[in-house]
Structure formats: structure tokens, C-alpha cells
Protein backbone atom coordinates (compact mmCIF):
# COMPACT_ATOMS: atom_id res chain seq x y z
CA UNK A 1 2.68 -17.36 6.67
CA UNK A 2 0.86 -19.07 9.63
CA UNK A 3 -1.59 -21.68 8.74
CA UNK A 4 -4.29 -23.45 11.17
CA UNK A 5 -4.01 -27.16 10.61
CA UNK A 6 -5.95 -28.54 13.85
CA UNK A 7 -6.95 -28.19 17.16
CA UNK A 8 -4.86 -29.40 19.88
CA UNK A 9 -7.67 -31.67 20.99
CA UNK A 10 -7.00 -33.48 17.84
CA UNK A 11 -3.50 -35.15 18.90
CA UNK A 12 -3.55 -37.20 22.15
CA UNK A 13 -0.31 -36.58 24.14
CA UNK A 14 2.34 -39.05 22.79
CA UNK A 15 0.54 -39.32 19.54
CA UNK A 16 1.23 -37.80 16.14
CA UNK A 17 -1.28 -37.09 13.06
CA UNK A 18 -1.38 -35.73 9.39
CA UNK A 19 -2.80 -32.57 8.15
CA UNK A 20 -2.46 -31.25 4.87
CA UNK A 21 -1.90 -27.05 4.42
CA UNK A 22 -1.11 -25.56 0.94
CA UNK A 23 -0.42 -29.16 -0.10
CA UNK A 24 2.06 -29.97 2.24
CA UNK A 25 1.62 -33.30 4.11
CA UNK A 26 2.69 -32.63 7.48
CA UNK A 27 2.75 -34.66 10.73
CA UNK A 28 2.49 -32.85 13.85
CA UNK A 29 3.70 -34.32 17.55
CA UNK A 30 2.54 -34.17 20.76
CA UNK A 31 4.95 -34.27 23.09
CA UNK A 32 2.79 -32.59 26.41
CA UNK A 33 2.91 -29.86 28.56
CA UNK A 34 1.67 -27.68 25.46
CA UNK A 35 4.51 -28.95 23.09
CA UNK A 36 3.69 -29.46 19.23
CA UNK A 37 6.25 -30.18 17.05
CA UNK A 38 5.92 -30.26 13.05
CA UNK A 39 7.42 -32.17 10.80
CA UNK A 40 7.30 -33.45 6.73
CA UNK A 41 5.08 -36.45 6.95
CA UNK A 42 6.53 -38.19 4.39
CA UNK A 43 9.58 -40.35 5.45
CA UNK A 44 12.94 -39.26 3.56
CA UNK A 45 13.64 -43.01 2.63
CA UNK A 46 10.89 -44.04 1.43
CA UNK A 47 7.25 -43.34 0.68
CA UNK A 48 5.66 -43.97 4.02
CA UNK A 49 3.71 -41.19 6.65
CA UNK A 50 5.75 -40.93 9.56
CA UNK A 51 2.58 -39.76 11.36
CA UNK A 52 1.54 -43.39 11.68
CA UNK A 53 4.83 -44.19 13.19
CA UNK A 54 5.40 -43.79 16.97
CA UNK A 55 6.52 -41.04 18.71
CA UNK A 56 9.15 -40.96 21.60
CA UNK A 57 8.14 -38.22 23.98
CA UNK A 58 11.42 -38.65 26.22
CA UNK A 59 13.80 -38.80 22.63
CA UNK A 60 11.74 -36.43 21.15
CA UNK A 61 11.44 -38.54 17.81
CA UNK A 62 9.15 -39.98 15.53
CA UNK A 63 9.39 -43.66 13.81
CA UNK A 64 8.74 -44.06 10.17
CA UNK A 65 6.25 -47.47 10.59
CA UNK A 66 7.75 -48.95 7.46
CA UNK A 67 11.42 -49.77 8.02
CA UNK A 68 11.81 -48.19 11.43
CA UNK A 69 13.94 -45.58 10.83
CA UNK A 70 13.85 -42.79 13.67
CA UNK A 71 13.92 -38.99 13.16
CA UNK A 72 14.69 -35.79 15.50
CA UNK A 73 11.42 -33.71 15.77
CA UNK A 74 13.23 -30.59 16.48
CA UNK A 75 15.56 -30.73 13.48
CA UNK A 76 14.03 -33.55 11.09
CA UNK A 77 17.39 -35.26 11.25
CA UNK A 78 17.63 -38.85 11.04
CA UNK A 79 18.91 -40.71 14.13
CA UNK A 80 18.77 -44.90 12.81
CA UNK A 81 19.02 -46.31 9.56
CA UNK A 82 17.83 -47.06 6.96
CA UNK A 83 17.12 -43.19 6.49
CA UNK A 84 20.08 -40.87 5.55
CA UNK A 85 18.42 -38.11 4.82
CA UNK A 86 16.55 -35.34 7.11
CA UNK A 87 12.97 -34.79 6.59
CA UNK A 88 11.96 -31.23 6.71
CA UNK A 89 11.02 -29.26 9.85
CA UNK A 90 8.27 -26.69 10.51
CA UNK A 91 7.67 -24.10 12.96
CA UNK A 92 4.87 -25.00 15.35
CA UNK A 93 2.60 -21.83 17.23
CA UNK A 94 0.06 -22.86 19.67
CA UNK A 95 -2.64 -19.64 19.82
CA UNK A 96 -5.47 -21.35 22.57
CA UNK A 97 -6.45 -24.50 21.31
CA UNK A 98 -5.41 -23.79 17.64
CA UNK A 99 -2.14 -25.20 16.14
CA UNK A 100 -0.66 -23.28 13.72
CA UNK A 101 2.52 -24.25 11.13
CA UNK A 102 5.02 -21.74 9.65
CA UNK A 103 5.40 -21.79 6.02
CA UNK A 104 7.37 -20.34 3.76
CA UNK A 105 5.40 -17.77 1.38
């Protein structure tokens, strides 16, 4: 099912931000050039909102602001310590100035 969670307005390029659909913290990316990517917002190693972290537009990552650790936007996996774990992905749809995240029924 596709759910609106913003506008694109609402993320400035190289940003990321939180929105919350069917209880699901998510943080969503942008990376330019139309590009959204979606991810769990809550860090796999510990309880902290990656969408306060920075985002890498060239690496295409996000950085958990509590102990650093960086994560793949396009597959949630982790790519420094301390986090072993991925952090789940979600598929991002961009209808006008709507963003839109995939989630499972």
C-alpha cells in the first residue's frame, strides 16, 4: 500500500526528516535531482533517529548522530561500526510534489 508522508518541499536537498505512517518511524533522504530515498528511522544499534544524522549525497548514506555509524540508503545496510545490523528499507514514489512510501499490507 502507498502512503503520503510529506511533500517534497519538506526535505531540503542533502537533508533527511522523520514521518510517521501506520506507526512506522521512517526517515526519508534527499539526495536531488528528484531522488527520495526511505529508510527505518530508528538506528539498528541503538535507539537513536537516523533522520537527525547527516546524509552523504555522493555515498548515498545516512549517519546515525549517536555513535556515528553509517548506513546504505538504497539497501539499509550498514557500512561503519558500531552498527552490525541493516536497518530496514522502503520503497520511495514521487507523484508531483507528494512523497509516497511502500508498505507492506
Amino acid at each position: 500500500m502507498l502512503v503520503e508522508v510529506g511533500k517534497t518541499t519538506d526535505i531540503p536537498e542533502g537533508e533527511a526528516r522523520r514521518f510517521v505512517a501506520n506507526r512506522i518511524e521512517i526517515a526519508v533522504a534527499n539526495l536531488g535531482n528528484g531522488t527520495f530515498l526511505a529508510v527505518d528511522d530508528i538506528c539498528s544499534h541503538a535507539e537513536a533517529s537516523v533522520s537527525e544524522g547527516e546524509v552523504d549525497v555522493d555515498m548515498e548514506t545516512i549517519e546515525c548522530p549517536r555513535h556515528g555509524s553509517t548506513f546504505d540508503l538504497r539497501t539499509g545496510q550498514p557500512k561503519t561500526l558500531p552498527a552490525t545490523l541493516p536497518i530496514v528499507t522502503f520503497p520511495v514514489k514521487v507523484d508531483g510534489d507528494r512523497i509516497m512510501i511502500e508498505l507492506e499490507d
